[in-house]
C-alpha atoms as a PDB file:
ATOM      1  CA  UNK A   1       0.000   0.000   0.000  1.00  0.00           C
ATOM      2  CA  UNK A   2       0.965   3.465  -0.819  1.00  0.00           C
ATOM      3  CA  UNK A   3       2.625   5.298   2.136  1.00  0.00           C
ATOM      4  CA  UNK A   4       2.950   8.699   0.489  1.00  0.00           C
ATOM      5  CA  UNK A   5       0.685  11.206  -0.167  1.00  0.00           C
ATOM      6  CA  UNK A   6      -1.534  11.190  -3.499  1.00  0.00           C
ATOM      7  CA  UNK A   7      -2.959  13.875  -4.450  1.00  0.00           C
ATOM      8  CA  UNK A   8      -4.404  15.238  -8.080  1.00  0.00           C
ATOM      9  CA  UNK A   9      -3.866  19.037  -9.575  1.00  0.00           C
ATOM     10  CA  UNK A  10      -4.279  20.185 -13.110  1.00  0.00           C
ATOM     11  CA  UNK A  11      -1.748  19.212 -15.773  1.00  0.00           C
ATOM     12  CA  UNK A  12       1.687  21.852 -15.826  1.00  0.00           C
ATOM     13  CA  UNK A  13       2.895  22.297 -18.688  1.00  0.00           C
ATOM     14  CA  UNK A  14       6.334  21.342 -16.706  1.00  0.00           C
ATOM     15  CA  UNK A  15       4.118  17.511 -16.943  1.00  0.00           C
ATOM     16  CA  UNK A  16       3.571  17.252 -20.676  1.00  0.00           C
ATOM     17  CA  UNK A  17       6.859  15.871 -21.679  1.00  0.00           C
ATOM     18  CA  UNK A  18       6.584  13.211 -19.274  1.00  0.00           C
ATOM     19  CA  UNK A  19       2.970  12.803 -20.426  1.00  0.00           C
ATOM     20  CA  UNK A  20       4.053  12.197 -23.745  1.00  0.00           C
ATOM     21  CA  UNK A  21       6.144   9.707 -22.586  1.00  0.00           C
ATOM     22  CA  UNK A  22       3.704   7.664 -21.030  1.00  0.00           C
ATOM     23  CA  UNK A  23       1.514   7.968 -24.224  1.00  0.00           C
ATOM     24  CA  UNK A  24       4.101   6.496 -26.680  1.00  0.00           C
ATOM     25  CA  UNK A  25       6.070   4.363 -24.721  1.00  0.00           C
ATOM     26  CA  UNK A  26       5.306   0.336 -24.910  1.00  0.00           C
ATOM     27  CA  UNK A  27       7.011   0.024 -21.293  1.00  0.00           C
ATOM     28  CA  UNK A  28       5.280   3.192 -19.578  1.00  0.00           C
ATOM     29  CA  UNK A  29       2.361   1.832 -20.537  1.00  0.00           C
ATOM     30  CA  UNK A  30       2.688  -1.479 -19.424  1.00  0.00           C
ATOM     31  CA  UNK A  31       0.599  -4.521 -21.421  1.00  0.00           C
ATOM     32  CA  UNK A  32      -2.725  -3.477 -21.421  1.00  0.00           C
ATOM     33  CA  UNK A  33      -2.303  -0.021 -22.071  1.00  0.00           C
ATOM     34  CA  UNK A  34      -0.382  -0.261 -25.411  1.00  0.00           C
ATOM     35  CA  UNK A  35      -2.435   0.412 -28.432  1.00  0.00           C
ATOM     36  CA  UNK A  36       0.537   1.908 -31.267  1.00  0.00           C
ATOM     37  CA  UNK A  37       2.172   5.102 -31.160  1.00  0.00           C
ATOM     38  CA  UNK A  38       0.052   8.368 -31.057  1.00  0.00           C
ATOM     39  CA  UNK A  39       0.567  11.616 -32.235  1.00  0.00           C
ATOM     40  CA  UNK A  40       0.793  13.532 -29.337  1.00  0.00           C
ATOM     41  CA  UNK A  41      -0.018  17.571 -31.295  1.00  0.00           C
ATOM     42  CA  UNK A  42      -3.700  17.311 -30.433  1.00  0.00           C
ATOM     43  CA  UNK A  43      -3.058  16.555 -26.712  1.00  0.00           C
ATOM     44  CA  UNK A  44      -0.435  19.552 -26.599  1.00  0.00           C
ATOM     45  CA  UNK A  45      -3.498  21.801 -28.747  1.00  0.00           C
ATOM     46  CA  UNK A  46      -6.081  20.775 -26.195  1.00  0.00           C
ATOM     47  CA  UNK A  47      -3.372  21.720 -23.626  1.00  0.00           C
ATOM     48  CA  UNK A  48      -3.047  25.160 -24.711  1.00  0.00           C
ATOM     49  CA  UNK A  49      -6.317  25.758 -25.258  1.00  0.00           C
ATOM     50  CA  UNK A  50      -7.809  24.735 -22.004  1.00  0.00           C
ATOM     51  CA  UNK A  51      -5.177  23.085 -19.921  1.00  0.00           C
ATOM     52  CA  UNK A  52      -6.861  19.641 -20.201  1.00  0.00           C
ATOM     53  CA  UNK A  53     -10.060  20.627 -18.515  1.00  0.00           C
ATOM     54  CA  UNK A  54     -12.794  20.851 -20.865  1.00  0.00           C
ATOM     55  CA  UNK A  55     -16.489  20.425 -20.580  1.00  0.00           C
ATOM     56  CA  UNK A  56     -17.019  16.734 -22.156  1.00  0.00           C
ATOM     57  CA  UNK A  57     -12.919  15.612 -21.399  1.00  0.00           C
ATOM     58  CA  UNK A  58     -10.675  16.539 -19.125  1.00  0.00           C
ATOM     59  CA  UNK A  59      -7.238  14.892 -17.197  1.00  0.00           C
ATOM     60  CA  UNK A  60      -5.393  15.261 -13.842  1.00  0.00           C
ATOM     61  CA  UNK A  61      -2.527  14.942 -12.409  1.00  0.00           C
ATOM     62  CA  UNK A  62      -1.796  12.125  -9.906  1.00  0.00           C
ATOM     63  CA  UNK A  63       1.095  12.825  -7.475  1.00  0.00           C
ATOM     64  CA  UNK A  64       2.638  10.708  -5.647  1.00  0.00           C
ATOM     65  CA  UNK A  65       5.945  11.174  -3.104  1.00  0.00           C
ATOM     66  CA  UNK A  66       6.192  14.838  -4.920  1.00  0.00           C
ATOM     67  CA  UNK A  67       6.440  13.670  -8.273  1.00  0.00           C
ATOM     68  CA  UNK A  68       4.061  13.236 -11.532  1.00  0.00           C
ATOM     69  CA  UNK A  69       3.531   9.532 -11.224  1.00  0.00           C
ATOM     70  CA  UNK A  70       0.736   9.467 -14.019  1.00  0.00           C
ATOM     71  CA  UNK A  71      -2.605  10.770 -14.821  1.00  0.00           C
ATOM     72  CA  UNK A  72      -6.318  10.404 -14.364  1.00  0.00           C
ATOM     73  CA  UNK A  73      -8.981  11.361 -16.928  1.00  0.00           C
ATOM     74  CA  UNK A  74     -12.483  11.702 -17.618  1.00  0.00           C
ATOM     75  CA  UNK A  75     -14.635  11.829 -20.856  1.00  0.00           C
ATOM     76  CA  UNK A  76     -18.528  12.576 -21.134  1.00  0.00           C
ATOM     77  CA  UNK A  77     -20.432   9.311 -22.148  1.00  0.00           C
ATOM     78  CA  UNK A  78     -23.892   9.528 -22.748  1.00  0.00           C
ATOM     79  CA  UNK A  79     -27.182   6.436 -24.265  1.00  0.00           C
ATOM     80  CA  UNK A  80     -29.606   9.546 -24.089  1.00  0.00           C
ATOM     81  CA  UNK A  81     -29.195  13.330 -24.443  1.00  0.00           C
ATOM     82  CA  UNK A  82     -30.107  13.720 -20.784  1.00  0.00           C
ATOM     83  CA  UNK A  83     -28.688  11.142 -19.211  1.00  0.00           C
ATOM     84  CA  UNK A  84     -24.316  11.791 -19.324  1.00  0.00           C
ATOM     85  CA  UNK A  85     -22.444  10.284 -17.025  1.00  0.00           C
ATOM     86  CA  UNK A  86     -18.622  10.088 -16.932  1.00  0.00           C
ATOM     87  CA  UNK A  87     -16.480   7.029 -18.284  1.00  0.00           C
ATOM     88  CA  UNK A  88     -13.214   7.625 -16.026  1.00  0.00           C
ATOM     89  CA  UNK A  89      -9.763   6.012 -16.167  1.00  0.00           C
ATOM     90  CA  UNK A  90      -6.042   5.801 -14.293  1.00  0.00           C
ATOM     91  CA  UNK A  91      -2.604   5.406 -15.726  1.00  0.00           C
ATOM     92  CA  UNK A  92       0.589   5.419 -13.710  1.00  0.00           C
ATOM     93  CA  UNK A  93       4.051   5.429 -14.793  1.00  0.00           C
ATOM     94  CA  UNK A  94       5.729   1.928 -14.354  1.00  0.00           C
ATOM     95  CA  UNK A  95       7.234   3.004 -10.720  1.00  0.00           C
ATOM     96  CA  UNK A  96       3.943   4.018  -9.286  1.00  0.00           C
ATOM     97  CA  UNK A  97       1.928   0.733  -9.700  1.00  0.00           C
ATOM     98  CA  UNK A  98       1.323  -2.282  -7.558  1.00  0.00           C
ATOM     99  CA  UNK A  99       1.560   0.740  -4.687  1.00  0.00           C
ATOM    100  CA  UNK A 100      -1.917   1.452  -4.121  1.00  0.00           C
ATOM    101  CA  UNK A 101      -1.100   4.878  -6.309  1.00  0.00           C
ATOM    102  CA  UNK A 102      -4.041   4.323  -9.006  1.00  0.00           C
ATOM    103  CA  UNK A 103      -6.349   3.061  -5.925  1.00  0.00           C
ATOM    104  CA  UNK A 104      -5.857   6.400  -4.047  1.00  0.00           C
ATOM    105  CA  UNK A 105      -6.366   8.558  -7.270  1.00  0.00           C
ATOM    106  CA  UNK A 106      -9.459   7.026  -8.232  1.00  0.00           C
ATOM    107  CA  UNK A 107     -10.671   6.865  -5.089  1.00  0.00           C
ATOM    108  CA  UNK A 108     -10.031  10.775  -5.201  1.00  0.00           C
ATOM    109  CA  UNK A 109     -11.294  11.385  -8.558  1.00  0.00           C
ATOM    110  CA  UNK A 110     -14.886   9.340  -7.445  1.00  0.00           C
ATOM    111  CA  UNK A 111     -15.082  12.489  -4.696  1.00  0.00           C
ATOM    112  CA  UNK A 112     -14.463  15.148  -7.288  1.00  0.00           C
ATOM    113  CA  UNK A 113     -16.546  14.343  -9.851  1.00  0.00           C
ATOM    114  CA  UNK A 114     -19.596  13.285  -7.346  1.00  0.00           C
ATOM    115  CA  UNK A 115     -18.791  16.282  -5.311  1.00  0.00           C
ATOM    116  CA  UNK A 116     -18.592  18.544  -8.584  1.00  0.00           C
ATOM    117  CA  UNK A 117     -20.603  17.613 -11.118  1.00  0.00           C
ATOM    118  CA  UNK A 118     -24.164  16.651 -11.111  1.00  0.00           C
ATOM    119  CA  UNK A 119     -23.796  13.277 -12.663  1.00  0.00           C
ATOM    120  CA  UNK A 120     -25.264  10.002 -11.138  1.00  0.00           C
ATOM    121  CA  UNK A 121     -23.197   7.474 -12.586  1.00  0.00           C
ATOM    122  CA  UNK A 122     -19.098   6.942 -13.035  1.00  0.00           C
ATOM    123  CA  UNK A 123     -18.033   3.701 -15.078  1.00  0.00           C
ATOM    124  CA  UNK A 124     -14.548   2.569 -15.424  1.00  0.00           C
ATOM    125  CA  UNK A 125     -13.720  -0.315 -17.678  1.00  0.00           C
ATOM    126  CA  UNK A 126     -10.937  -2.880 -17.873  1.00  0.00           C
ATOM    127  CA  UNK A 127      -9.457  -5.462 -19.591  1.00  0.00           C
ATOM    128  CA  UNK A 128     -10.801  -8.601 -18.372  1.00  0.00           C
ATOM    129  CA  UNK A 129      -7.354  -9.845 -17.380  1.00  0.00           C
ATOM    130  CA  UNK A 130      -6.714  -6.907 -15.655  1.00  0.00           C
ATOM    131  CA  UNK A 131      -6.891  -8.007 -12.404  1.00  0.00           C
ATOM    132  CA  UNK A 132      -5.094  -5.591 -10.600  1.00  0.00           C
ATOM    133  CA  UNK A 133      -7.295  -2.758 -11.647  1.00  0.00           C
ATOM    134  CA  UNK A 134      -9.944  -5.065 -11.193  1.00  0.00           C
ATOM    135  CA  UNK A 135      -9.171  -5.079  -7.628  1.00  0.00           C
ATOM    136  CA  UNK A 136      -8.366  -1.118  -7.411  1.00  0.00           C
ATOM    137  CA  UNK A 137     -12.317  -0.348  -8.577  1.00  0.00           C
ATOM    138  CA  UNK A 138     -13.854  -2.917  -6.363  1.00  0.00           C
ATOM    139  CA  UNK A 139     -11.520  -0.942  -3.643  1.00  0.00           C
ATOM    140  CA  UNK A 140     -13.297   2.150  -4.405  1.00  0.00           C
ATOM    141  CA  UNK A 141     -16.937   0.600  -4.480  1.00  0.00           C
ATOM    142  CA  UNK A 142     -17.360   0.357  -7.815  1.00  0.00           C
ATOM    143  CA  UNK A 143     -19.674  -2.414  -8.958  1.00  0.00           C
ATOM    144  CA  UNK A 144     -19.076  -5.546 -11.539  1.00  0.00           C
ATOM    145  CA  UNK A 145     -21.565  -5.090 -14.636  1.00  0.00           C
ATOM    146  CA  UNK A 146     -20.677  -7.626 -16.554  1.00  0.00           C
ATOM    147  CA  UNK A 147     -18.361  -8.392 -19.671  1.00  0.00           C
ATOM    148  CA  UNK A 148     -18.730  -7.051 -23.032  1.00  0.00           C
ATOM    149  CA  UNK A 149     -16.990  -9.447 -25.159  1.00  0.00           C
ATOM    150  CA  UNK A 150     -14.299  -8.596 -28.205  1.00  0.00           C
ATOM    151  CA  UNK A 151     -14.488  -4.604 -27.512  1.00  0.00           C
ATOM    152  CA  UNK A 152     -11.105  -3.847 -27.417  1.00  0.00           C
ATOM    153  CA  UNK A 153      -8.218  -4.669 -30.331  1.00  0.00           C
ATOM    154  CA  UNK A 154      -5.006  -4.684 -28.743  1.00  0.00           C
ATOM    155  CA  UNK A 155      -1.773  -6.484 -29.598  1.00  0.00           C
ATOM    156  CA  UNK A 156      -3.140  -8.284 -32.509  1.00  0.00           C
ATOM    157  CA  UNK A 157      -6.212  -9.493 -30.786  1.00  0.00           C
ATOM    158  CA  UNK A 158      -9.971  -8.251 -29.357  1.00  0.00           C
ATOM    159  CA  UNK A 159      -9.912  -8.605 -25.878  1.00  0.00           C
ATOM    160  CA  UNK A 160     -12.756  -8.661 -23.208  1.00  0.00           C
ATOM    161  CA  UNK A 161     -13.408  -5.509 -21.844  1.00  0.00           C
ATOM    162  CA  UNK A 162     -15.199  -5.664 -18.174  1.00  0.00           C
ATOM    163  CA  UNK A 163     -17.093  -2.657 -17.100  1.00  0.00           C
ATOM    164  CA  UNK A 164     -17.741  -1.303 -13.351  1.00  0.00           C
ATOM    165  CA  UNK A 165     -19.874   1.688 -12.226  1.00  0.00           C
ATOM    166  CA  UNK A 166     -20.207   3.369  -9.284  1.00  0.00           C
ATOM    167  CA  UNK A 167     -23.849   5.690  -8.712  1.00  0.00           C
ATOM    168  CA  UNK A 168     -23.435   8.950  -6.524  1.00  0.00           C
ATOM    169  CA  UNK A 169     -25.733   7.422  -3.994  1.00  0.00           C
ATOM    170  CA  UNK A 170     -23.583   3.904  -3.603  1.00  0.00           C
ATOM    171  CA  UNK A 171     -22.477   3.734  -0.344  1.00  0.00           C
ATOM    172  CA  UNK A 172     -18.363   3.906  -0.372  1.00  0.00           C
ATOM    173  CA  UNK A 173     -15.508   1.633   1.170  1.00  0.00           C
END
């Protein structure tokens, strides 16, 4: 478990190299993360434009022992014009994970959003054989919905994809 620490804070522009990094790198990413390199110009537009806090997308900082150890993001999801919700996700560089890092920042961004935002519903989702993250959503009272099978191509195959949610009025851990 993490020891230090996490917080989240708006992307510097001190962060984007480092963000970049983590983007395009097969190893920062770690296996089921990597998807093929990215240009990273839009994500440095969107950056000057609004700092990566728009209305429908936006991404954090995570922190972790005073030092950038990844991000968290958001993105507007919606089935019906009135009913958005948020589709959230974690991704820590390579020395921040298996420390209860990601955990902590979800856990943080859950708050935030509920406390922020009038949306009822948060879903994460995960690569079936994710286990670890898995773990890190059932940690923050999210809730198993089931498996939506062959959604994601990655590495030359479609993989399972399991989705969690979490409703503002879910009691938390």
């Amino acid at each position: 478990m993490n020891e230090e620490p996490v917080t989240l804070r708006p992307i510097a522009e001190a962060d984007l190299p480092v963000l970049h990094t983590m983007m395009n790198d097969p190893d920062a990413l770690g296996e089921f993360q990597w998807y093929g390199w990215r240009d990273f110009g839009p994500i440095r537009r969107q950056f000057a434009e609004d700092g990566l806090l728009a209305d429908h997308r936006s991404v954090l900082a995570v922190e972790s022992a005073g030092a950038f150890a990844g991000f968290v993001s958001w993105r507007q999801a919606s089935p019906r014009s009135a009913s958005a919700y948020w589709n959230i996700g974690v991704q820590l560089r390579p020395e921040a994970r298996g420390r209860g890092v990601g955990t902590e920042a979800q856990r943080q961004l859950v708050a935030y959003l509920f406390a922020h935002t009038p949306v009822m519903r948060l879903e994460a989702d995960t690569e079936a054989t994710n286990l670890a993250e898995q773990r890190a959503l059932e940690k923050c009272g999210f809730t198993r919905e089931g498996v939506q099978r062959a959604l994601a191509f990655r590495d030359g195959a479609w993989r399972d994809v399991v989705r969690y949610s979490i409703l503002r009025t879910d009691p938390r851990p």
